[in-house]
C-alpha atoms as a PDB file:
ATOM      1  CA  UNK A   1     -43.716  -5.448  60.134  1.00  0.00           C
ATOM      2  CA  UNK A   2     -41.116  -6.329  57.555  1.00  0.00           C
ATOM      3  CA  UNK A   3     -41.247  -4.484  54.238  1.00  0.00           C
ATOM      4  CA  UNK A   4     -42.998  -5.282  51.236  1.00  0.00           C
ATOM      5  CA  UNK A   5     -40.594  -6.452  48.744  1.00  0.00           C
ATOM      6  CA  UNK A   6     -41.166  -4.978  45.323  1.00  0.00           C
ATOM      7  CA  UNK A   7     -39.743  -6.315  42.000  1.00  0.00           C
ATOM      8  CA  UNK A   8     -38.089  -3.878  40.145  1.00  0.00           C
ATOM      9  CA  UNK A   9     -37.356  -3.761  36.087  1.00  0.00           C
ATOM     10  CA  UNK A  10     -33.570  -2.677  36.375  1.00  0.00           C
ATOM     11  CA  UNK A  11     -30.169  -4.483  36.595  1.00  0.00           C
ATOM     12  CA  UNK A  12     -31.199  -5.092  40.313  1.00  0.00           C
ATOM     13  CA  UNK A  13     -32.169  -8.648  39.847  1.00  0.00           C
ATOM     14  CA  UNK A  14     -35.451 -10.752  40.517  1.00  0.00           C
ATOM     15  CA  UNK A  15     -35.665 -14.006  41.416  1.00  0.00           C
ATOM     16  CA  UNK A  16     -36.974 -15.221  38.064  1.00  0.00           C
ATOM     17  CA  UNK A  17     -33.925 -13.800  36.555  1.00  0.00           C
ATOM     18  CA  UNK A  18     -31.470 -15.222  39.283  1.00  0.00           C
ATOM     19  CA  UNK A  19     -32.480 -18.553  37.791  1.00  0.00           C
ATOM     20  CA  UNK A  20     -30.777 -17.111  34.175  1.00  0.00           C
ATOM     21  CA  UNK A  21     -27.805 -15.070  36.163  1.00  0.00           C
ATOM     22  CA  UNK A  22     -26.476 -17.577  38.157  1.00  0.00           C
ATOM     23  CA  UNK A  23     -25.872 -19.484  35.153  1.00  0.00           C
ATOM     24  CA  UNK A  24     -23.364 -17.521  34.164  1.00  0.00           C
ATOM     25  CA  UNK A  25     -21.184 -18.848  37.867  1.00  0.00           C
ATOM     26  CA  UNK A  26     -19.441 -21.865  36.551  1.00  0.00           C
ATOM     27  CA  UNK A  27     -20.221 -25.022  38.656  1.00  0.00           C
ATOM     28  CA  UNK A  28     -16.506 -24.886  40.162  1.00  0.00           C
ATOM     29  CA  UNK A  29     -17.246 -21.787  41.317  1.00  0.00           C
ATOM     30  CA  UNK A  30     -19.929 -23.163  43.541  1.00  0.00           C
ATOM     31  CA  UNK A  31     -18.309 -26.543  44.333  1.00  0.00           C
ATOM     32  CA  UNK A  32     -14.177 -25.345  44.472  1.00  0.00           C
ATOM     33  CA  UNK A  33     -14.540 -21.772  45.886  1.00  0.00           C
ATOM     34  CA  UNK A  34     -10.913 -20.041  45.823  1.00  0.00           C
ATOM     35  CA  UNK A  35     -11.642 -18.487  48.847  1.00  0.00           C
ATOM     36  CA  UNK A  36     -11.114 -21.307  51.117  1.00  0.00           C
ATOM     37  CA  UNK A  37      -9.386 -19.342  53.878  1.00  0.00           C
ATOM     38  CA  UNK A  38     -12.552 -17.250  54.724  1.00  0.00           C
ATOM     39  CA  UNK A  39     -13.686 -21.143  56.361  1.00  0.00           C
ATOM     40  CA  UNK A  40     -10.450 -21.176  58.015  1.00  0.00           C
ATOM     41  CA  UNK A  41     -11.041 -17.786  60.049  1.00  0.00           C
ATOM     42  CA  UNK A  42     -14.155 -16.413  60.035  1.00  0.00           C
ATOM     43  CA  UNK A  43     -13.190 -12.629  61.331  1.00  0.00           C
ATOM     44  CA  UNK A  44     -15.127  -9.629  59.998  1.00  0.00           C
ATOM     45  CA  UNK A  45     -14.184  -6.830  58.860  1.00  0.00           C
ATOM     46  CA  UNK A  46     -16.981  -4.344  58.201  1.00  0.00           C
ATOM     47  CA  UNK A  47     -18.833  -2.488  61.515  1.00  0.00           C
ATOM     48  CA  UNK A  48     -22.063  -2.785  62.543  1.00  0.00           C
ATOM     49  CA  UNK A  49     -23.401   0.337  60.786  1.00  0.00           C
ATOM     50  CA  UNK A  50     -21.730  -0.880  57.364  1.00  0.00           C
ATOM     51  CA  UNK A  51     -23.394  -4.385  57.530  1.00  0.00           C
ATOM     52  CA  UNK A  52     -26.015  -2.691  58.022  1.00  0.00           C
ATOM     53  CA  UNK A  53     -25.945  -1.052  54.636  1.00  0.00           C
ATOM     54  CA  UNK A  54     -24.587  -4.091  52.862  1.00  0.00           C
ATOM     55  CA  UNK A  55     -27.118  -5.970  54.430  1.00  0.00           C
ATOM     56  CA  UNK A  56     -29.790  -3.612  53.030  1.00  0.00           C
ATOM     57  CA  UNK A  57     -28.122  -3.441  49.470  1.00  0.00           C
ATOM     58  CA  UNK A  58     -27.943  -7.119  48.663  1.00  0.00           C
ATOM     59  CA  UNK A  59     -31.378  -7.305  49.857  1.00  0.00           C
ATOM     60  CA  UNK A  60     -32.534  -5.274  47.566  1.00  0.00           C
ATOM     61  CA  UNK A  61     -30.988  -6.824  44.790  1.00  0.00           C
ATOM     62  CA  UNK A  62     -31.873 -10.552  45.175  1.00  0.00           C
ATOM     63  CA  UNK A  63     -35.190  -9.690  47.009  1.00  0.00           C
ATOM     64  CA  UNK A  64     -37.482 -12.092  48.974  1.00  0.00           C
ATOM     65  CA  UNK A  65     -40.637 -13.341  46.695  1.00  0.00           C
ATOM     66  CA  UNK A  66     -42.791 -16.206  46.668  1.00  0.00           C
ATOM     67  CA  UNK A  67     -40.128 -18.148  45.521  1.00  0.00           C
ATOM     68  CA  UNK A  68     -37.600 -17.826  48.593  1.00  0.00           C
ATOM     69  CA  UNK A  69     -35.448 -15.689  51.303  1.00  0.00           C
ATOM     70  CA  UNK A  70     -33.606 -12.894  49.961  1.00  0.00           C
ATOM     71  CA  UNK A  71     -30.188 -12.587  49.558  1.00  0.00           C
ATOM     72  CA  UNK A  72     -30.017 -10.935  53.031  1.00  0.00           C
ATOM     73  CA  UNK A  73     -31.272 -13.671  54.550  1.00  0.00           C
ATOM     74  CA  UNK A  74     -29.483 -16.028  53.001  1.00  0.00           C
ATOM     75  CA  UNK A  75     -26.384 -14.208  54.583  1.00  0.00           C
ATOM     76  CA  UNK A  76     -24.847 -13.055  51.498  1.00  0.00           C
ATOM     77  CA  UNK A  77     -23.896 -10.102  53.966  1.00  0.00           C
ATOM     78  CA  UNK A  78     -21.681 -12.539  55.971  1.00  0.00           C
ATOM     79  CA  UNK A  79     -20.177 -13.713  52.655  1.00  0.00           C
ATOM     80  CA  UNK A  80     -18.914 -10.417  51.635  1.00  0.00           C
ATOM     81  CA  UNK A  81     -17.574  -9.530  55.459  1.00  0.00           C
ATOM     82  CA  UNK A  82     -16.090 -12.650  55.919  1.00  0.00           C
ATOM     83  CA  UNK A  83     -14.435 -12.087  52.290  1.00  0.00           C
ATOM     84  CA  UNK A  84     -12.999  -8.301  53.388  1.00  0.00           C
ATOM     85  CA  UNK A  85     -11.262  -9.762  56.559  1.00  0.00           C
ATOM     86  CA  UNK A  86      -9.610 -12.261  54.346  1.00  0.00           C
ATOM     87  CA  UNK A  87      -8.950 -12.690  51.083  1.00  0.00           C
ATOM     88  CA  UNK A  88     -10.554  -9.318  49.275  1.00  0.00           C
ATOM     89  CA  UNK A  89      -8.624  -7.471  52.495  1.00  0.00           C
ATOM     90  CA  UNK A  90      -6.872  -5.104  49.513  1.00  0.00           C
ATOM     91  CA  UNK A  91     -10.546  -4.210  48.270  1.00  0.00           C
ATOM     92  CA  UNK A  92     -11.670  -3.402  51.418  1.00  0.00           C
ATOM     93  CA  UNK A  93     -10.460   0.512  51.342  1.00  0.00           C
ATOM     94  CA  UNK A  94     -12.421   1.179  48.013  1.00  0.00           C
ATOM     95  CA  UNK A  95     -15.496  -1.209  48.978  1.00  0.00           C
ATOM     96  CA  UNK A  96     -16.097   0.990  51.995  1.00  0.00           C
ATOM     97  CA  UNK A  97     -15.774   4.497  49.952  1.00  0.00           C
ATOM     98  CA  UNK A  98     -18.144   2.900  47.729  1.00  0.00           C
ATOM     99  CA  UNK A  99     -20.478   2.221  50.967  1.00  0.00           C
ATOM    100  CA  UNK A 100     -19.891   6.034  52.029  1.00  0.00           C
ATOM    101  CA  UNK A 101     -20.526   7.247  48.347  1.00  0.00           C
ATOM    102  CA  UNK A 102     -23.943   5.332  48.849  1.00  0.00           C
ATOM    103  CA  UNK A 103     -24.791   6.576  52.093  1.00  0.00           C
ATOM    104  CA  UNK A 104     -23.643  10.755  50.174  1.00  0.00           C
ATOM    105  CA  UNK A 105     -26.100   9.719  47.026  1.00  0.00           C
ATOM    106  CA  UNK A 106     -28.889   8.589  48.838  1.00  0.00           C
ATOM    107  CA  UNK A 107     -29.201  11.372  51.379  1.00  0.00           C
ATOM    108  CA  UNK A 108     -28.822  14.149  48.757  1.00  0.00           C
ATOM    109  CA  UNK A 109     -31.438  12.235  46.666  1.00  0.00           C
ATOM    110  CA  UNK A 110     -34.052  10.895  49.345  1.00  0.00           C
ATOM    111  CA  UNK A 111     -32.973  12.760  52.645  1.00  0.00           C
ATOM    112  CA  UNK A 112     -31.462   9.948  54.469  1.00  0.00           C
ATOM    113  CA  UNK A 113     -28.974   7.175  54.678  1.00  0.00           C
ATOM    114  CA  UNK A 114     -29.479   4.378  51.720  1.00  0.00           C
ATOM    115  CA  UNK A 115     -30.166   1.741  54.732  1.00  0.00           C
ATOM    116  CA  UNK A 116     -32.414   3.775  56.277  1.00  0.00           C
ATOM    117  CA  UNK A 117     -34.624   3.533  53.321  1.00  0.00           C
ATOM    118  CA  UNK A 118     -37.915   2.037  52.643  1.00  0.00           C
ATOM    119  CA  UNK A 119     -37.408  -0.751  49.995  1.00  0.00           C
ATOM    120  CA  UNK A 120     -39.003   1.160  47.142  1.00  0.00           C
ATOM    121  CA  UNK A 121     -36.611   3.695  48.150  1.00  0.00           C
ATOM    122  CA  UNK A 122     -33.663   1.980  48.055  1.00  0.00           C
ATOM    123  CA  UNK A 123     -34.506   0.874  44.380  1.00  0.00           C
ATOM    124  CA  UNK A 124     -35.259   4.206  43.161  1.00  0.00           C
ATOM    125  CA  UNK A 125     -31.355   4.963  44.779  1.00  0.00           C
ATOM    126  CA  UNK A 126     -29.970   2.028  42.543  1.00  0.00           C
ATOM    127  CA  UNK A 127     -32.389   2.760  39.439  1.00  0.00           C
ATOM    128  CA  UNK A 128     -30.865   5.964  39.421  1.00  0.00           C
ATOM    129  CA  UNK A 129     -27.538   4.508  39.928  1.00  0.00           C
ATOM    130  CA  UNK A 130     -28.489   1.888  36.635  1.00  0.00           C
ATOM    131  CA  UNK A 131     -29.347   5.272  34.924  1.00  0.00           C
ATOM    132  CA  UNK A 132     -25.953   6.527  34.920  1.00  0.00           C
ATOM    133  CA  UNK A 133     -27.072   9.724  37.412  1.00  0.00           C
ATOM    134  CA  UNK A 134     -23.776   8.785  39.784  1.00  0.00           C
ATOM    135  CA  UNK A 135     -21.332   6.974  37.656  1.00  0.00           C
ATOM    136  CA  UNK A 136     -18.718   6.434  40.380  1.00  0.00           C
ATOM    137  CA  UNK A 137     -21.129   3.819  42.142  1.00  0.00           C
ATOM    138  CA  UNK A 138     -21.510   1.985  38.928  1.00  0.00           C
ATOM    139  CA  UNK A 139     -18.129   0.176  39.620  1.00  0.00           C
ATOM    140  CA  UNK A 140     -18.936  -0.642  43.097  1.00  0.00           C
ATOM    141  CA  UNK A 141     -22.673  -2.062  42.268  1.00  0.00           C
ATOM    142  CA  UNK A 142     -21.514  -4.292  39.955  1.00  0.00           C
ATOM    143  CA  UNK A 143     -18.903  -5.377  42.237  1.00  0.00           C
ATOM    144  CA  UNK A 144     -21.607  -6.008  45.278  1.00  0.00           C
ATOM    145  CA  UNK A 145     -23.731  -7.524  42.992  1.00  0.00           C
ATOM    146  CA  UNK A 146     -21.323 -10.124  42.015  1.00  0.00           C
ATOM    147  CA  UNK A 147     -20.524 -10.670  45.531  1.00  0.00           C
ATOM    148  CA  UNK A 148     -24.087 -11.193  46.188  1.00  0.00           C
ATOM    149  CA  UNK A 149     -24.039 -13.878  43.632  1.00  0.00           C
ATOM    150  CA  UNK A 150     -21.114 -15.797  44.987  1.00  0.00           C
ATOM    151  CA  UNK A 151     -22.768 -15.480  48.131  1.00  0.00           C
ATOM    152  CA  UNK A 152     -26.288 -16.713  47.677  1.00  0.00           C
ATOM    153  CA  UNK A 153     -24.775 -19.406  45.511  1.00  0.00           C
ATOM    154  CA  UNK A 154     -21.440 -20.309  46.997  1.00  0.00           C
ATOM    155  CA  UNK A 155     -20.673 -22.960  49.408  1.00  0.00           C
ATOM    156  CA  UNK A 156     -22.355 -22.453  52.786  1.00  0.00           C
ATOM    157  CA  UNK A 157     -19.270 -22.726  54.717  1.00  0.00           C
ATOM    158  CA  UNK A 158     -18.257 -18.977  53.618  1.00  0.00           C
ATOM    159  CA  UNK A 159     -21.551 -17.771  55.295  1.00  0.00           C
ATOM    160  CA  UNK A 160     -24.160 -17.459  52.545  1.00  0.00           C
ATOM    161  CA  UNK A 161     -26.420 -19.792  50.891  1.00  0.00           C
ATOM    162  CA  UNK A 162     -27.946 -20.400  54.583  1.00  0.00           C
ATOM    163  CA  UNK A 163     -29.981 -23.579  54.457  1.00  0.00           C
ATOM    164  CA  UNK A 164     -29.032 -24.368  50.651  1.00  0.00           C
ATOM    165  CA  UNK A 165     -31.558 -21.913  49.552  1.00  0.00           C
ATOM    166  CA  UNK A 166     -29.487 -20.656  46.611  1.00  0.00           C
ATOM    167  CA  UNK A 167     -28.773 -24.389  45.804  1.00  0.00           C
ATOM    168  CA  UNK A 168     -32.839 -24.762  45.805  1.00  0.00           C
ATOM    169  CA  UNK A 169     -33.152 -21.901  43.710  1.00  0.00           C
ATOM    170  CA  UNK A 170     -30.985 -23.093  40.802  1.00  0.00           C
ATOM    171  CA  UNK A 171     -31.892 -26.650  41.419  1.00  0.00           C
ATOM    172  CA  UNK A 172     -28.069 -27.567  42.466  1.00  0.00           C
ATOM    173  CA  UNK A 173     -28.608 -30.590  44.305  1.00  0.00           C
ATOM    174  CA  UNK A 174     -25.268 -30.114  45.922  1.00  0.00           C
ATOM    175  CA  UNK A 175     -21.571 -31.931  45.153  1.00  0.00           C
ATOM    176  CA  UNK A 176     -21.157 -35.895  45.584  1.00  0.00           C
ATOM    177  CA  UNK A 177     -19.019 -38.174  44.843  1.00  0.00           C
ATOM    178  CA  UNK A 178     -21.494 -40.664  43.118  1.00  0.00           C
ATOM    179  CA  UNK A 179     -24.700 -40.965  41.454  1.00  0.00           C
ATOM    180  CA  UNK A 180     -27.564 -43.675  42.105  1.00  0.00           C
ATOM    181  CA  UNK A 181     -29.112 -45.420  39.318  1.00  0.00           C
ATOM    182  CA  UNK A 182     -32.256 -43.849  40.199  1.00  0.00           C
ATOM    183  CA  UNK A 183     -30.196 -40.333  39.761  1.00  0.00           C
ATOM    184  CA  UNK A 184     -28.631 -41.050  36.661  1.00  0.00           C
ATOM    185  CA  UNK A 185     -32.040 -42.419  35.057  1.00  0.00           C
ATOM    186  CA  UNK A 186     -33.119 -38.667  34.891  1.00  0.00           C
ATOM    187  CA  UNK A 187     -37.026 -39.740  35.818  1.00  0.00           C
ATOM    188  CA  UNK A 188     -37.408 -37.702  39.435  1.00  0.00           C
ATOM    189  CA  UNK A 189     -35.243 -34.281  40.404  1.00  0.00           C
ATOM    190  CA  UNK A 190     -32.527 -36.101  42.203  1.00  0.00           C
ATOM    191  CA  UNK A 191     -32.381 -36.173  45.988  1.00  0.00           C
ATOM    192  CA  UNK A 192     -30.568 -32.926  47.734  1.00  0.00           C
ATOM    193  CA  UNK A 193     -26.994 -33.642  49.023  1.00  0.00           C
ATOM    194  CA  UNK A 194     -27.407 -31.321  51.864  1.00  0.00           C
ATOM    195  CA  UNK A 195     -23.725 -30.917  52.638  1.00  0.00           C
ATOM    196  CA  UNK A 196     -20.314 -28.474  53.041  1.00  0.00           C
ATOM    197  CA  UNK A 197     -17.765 -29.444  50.860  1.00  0.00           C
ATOM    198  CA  UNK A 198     -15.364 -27.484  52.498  1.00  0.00           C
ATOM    199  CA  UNK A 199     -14.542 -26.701  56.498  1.00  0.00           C
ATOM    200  CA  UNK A 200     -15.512 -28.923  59.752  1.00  0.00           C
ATOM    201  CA  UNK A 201     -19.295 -28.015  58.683  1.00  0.00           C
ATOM    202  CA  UNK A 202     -20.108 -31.414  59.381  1.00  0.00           C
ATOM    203  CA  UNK A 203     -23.106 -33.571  58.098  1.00  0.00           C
ATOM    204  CA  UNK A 204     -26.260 -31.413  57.402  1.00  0.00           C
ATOM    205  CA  UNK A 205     -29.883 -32.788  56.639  1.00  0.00           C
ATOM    206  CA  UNK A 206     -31.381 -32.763  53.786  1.00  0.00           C
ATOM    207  CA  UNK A 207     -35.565 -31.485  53.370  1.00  0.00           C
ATOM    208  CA  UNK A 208     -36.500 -35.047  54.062  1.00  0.00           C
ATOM    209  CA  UNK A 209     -34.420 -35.148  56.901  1.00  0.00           C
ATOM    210  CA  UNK A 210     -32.260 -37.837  56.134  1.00  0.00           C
ATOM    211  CA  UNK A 211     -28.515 -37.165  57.519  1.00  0.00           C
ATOM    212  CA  UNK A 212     -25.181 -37.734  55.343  1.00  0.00           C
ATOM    213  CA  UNK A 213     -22.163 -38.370  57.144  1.00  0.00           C
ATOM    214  CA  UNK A 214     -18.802 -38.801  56.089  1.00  0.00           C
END
């Protein structure tokens, strides 16, 4: 049974307030990533058991709700192991001591490792991390968390955003080279431009499943 996902009141960040944070990602860094080679060669570099706890950190702090998948799901976890085996390689040394000092904090303060944890659990870990009480994982969470961002909101061909969720969230409807009179009159949301701008992702389909080729 998967676990209940609890908002939480820190710097870990609801959904509600994803729709204020990721306005602080420029547009170009959702439709001209830098990162282009991670589409090139998609290797990984983190091992099962560290996914694991990324996967369970980023989870935590873009959550599932009523309003979508979390950022887990949305395979911001890809994102940043794609990213590690390419172009953040040189980070890659201190982004895994961060994951150890994680793993050191949360079994001295709950008893076992952080991705181990129950989801109220992990939170109380990174409350207490917000709170100052292990200020060399400050660095690193802030780090992850902007990661996470660029992930759920970056161009799917780098792993996250699966499906254009993160697009839905923020009502992006995606980068095109024109707009329809009906678009530029403002009246109706306009139509979702369901599509990679980068990579052989090919054509994808939009919610109303009409298809966009080249």
């Amino acid at each position: 049974m998967k676990e209940s996902k609890k908002p939480t009141d820190i710097n870990l960040i609801s959904r509600r307030t994803v729709l204020a944070s990721a306005t602080l990602i420029p547009l170009a860094a959702i439709a001209t990533a830098p990162q282009r080679a991670a589409a090139q060669a998609p290797a990984k570099a983190l091992t099962a058991e560290q996914r694991k706890t990324v996967d369970a950190l980023v989870d935590r702090i873009i959550p599932e709700d009523e309003l979508g998948p979390s950022a887990a799901d949305c395979g911001a976890g890809e994102y940043i192991d794609r990213c590690l085996a390419d172009y953040l390689a040189a980070e890659k040394p201190l982004f895994l001591e961060g994951l150890d000092n994680l793993d050191v904090f949360a079994l001295r303060t709950q008893g076992i490792a952080f991705s181990s944890l129950p989801a109220e659990k992990r939170d109380a870990v990174l409350m207490a991390i917000d709170d100052n009480q292990a200020p060399q994982l400050r660095g690193f969470f802030n780090r992850v968390r902007r990661l996470t961002l660029e992930g759920m909101f970056g161009d799917p061909v780098y792993g996250g955003n699966k499906n254009f969720a993160g697009w839905d969230l923020i009502r992006y409807p995606g980068a095109k080279l024109a707009a329809s009179l009906e678009d530029q009159s403002m009246k109706t949301p306009p139509k979702p431009y369901r599509k990679e701008l980068y990579g052989n992702g090919g054509a994808r389909e939009d919610h109303s499943g009409e298809n966009h080729g080249h």
